[in-house]
PDB file of N, CA and C in Angstrom:
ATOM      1  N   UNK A   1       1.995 -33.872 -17.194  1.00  0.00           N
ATOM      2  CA  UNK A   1       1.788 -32.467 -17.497  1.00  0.00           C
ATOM      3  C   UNK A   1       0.504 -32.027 -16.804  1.00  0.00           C
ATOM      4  N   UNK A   2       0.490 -30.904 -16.292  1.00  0.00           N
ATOM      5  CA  UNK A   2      -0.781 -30.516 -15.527  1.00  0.00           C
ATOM      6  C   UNK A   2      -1.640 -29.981 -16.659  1.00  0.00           C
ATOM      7  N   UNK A   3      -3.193 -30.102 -16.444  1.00  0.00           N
ATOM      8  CA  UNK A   3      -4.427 -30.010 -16.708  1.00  0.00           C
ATOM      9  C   UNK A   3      -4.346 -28.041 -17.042  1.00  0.00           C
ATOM     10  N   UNK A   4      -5.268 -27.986 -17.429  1.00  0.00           N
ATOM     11  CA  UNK A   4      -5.692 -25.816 -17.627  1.00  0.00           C
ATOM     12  C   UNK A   4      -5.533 -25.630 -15.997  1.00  0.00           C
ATOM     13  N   UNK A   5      -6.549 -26.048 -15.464  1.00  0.00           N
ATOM     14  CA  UNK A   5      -6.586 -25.672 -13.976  1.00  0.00           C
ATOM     15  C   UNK A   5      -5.906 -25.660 -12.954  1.00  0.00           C
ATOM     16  N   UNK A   6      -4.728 -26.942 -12.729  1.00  0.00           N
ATOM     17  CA  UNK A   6      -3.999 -27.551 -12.229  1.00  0.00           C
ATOM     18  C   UNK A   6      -2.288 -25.836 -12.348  1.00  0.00           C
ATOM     19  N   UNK A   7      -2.566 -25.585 -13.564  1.00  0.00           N
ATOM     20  CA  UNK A   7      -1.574 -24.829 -14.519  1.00  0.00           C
ATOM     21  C   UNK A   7      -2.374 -23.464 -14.159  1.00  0.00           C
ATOM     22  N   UNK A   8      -3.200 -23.111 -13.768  1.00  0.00           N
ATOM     23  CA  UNK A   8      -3.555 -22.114 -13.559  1.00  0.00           C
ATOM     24  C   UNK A   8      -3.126 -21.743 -11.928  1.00  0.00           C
ATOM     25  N   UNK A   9      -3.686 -22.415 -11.146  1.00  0.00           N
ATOM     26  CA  UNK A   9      -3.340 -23.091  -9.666  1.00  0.00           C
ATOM     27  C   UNK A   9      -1.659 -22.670  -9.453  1.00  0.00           C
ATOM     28  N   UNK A  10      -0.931 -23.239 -10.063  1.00  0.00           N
ATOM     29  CA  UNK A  10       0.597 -23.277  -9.860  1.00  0.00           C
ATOM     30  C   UNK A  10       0.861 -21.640 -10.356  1.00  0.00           C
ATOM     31  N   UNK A  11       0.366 -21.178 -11.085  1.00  0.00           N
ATOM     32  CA  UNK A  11       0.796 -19.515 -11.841  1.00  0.00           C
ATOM     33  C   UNK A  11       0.422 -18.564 -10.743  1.00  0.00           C
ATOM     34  N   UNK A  12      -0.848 -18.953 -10.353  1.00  0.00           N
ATOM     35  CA  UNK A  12      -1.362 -18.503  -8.853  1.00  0.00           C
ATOM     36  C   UNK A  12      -0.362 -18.143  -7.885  1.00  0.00           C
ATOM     37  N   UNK A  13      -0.076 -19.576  -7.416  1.00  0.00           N
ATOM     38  CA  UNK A  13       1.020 -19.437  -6.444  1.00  0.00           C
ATOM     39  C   UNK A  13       2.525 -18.756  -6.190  1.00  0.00           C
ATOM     40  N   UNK A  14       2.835 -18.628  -7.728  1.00  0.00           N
ATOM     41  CA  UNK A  14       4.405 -18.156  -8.344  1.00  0.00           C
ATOM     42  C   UNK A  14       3.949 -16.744  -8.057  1.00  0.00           C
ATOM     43  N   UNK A  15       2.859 -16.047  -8.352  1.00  0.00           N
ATOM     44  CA  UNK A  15       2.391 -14.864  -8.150  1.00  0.00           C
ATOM     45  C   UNK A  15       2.517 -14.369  -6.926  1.00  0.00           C
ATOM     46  N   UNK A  16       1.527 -15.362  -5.763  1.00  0.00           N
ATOM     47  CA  UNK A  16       2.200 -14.742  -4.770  1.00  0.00           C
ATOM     48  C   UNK A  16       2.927 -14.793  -4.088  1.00  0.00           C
ATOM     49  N   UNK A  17       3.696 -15.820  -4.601  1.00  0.00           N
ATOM     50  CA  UNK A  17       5.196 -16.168  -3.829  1.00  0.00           C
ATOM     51  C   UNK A  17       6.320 -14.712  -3.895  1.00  0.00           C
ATOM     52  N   UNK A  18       6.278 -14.495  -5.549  1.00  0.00           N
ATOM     53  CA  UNK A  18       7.429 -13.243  -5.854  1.00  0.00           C
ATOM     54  C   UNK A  18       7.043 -12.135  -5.886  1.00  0.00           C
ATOM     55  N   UNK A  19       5.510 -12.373  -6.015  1.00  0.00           N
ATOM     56  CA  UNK A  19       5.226 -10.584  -6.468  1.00  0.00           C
ATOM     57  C   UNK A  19       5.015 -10.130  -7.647  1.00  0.00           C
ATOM     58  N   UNK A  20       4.064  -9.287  -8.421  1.00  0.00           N
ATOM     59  CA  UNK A  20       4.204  -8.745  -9.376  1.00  0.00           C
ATOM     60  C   UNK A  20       4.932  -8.276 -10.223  1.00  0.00           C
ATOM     61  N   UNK A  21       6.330  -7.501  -9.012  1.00  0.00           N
ATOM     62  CA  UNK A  21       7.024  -6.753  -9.739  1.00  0.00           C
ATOM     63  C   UNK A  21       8.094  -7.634 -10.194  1.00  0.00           C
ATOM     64  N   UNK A  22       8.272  -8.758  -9.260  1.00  0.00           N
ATOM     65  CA  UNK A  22       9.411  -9.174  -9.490  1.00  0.00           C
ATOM     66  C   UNK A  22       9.841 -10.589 -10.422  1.00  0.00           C
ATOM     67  N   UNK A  23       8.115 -10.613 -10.883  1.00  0.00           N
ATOM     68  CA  UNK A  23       7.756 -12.626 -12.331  1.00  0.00           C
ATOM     69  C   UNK A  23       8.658 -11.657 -13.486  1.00  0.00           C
ATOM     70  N   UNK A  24       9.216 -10.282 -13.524  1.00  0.00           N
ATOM     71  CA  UNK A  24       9.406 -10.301 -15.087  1.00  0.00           C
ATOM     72  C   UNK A  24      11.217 -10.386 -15.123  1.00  0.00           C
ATOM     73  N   UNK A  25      11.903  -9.984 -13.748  1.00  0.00           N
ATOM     74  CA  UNK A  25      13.332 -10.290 -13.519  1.00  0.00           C
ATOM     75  C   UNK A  25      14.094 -11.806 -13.524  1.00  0.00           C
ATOM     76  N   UNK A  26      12.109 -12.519 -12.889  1.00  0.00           N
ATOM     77  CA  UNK A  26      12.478 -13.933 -12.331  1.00  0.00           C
ATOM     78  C   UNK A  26      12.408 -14.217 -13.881  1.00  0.00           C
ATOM     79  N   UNK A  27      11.687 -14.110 -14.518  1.00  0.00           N
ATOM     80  CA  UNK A  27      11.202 -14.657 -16.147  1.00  0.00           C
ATOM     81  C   UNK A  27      12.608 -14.498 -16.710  1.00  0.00           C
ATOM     82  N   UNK A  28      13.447 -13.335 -16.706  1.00  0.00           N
ATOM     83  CA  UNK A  28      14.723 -12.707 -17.886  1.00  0.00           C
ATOM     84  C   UNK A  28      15.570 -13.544 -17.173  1.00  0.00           C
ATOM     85  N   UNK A  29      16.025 -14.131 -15.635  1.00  0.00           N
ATOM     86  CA  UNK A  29      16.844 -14.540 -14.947  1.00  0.00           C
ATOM     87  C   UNK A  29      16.981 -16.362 -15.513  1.00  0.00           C
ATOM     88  N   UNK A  30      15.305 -16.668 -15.753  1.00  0.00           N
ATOM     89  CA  UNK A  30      15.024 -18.391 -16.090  1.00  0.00           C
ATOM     90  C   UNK A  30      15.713 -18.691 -17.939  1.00  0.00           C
ATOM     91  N   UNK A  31      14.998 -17.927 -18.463  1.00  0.00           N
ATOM     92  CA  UNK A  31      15.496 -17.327 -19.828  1.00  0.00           C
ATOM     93  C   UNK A  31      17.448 -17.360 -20.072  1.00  0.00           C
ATOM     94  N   UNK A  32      17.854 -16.721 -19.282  1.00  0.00           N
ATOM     95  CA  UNK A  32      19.453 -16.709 -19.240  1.00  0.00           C
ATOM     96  C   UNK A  32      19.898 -18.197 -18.647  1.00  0.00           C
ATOM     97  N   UNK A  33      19.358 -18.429 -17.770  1.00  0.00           N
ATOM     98  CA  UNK A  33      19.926 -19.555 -17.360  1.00  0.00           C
ATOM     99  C   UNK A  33      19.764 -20.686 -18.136  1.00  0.00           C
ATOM    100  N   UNK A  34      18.392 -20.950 -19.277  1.00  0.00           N
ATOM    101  CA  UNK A  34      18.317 -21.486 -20.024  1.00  0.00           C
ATOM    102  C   UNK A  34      18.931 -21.607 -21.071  1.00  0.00           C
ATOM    103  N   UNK A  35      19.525 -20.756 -21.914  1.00  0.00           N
ATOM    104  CA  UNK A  35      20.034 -19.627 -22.528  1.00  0.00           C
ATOM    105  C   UNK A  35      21.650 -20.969 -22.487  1.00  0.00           C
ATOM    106  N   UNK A  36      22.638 -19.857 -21.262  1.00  0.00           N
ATOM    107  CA  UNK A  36      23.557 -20.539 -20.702  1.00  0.00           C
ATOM    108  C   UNK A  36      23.134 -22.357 -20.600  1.00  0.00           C
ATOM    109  N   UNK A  37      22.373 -22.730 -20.422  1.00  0.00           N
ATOM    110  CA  UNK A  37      22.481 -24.554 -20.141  1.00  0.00           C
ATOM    111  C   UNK A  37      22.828 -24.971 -21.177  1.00  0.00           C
ATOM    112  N   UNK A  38      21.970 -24.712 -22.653  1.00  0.00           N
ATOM    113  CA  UNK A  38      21.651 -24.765 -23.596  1.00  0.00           C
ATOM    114  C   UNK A  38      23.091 -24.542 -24.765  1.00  0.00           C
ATOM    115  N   UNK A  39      24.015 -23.813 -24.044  1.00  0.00           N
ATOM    116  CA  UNK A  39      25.432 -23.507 -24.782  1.00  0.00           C
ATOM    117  C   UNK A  39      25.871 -24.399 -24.454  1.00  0.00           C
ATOM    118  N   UNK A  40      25.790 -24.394 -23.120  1.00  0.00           N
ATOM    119  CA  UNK A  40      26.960 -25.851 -22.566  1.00  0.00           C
ATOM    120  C   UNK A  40      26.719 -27.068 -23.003  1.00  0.00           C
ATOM    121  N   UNK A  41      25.773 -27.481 -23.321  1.00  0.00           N
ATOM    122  CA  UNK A  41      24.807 -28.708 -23.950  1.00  0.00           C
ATOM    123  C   UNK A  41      25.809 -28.848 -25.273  1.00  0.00           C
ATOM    124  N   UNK A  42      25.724 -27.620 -26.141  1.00  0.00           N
ATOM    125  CA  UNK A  42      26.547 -27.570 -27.374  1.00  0.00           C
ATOM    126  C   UNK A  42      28.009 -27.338 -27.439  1.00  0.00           C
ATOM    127  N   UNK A  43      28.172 -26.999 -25.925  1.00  0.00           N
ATOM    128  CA  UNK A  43      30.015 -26.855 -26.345  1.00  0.00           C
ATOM    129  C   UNK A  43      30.397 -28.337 -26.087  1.00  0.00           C
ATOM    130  N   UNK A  44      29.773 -29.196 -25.065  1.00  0.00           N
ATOM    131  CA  UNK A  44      29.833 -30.497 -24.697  1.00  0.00           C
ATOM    132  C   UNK A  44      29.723 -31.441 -25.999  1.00  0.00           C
ATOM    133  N   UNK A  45      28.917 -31.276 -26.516  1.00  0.00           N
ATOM    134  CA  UNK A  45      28.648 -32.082 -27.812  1.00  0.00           C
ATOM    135  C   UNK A  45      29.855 -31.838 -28.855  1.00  0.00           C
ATOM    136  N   UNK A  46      30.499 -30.359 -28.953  1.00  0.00           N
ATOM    137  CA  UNK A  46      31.140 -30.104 -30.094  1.00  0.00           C
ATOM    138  C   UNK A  46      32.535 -30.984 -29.471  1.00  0.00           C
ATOM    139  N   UNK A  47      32.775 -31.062 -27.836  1.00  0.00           N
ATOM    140  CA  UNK A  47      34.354 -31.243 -27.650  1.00  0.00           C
ATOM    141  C   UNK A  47      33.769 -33.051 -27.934  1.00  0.00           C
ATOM    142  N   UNK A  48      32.824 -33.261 -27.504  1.00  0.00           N
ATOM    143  CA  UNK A  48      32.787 -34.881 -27.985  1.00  0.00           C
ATOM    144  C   UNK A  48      33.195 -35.048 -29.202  1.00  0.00           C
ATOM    145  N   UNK A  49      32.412 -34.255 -30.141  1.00  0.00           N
ATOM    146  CA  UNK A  49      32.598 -34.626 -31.920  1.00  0.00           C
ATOM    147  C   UNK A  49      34.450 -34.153 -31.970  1.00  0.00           C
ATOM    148  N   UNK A  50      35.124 -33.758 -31.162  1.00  0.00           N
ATOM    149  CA  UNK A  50      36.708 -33.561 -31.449  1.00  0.00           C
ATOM    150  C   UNK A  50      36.957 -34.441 -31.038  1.00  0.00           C
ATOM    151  N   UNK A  51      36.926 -35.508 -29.972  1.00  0.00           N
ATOM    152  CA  UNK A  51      37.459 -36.468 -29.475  1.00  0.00           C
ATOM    153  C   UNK A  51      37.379 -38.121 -30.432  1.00  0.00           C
ATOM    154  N   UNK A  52      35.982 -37.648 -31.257  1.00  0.00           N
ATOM    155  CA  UNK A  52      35.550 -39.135 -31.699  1.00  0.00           C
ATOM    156  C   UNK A  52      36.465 -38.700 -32.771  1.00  0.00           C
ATOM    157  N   UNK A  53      36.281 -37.852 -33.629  1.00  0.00           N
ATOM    158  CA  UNK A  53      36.880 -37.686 -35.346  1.00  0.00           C
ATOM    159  C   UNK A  53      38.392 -38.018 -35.275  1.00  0.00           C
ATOM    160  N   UNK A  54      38.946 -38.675 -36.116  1.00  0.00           N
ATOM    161  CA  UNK A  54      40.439 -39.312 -36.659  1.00  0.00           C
ATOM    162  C   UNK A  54      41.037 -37.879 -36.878  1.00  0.00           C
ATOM    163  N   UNK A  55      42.441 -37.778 -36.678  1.00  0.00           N
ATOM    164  CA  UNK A  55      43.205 -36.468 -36.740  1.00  0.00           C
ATOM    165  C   UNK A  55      43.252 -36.140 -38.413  1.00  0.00           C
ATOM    166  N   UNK A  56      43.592 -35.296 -38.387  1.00  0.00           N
ATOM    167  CA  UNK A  56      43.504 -34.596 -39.824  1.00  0.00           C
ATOM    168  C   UNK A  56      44.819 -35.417 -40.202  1.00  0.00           C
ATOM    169  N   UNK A  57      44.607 -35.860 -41.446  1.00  0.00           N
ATOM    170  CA  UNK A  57      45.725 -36.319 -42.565  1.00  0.00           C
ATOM    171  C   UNK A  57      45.988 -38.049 -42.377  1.00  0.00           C
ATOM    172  N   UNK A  58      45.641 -38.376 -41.159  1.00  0.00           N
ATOM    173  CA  UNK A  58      45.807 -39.364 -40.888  1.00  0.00           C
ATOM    174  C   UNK A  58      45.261 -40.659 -41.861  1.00  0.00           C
ATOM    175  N   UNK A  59      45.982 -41.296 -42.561  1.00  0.00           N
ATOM    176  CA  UNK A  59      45.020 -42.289 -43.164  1.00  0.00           C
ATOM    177  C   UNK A  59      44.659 -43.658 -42.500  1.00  0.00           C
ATOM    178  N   UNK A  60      44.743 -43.735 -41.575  1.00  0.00           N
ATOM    179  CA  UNK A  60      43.823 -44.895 -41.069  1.00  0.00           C
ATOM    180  C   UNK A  60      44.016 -46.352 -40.878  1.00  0.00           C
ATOM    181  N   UNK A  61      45.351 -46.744 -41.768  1.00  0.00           N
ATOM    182  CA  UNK A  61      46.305 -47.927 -40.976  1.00  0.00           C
ATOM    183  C   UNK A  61      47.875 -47.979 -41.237  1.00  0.00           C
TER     184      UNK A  61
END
């Protein structure tokens, strides 16, 4: 993990890479995409938990 300064340095650069106007589209754009990863993470997990669980009614031998 970078240091205060190190983290200051890198915010620097994002600045003038995009521009002023454009850290708050890039910010709502990182946000969504996070957003979206973060579902898929959970739809992935939920179709696992369907695959592991025994069918309904089924008793088991």
């Amino acid at each position: 993990m970078p240091s205060g300064f190190e983290l200051l340095v890198i915010l620097a650069v994002i600045a003038l890479l995009f521009g002023g106007a454009k850290l708050p589209k890039l910010a709502r754009s990182l946000g969504a995409a996070k957003g979206e990863f973060e579902k898929g993470l959970r739809e992935g997990n939920k179709a696992d938990d369907e695959k592991t669980d025994p069918p309904a009614g089924s008793t088991g031998s």
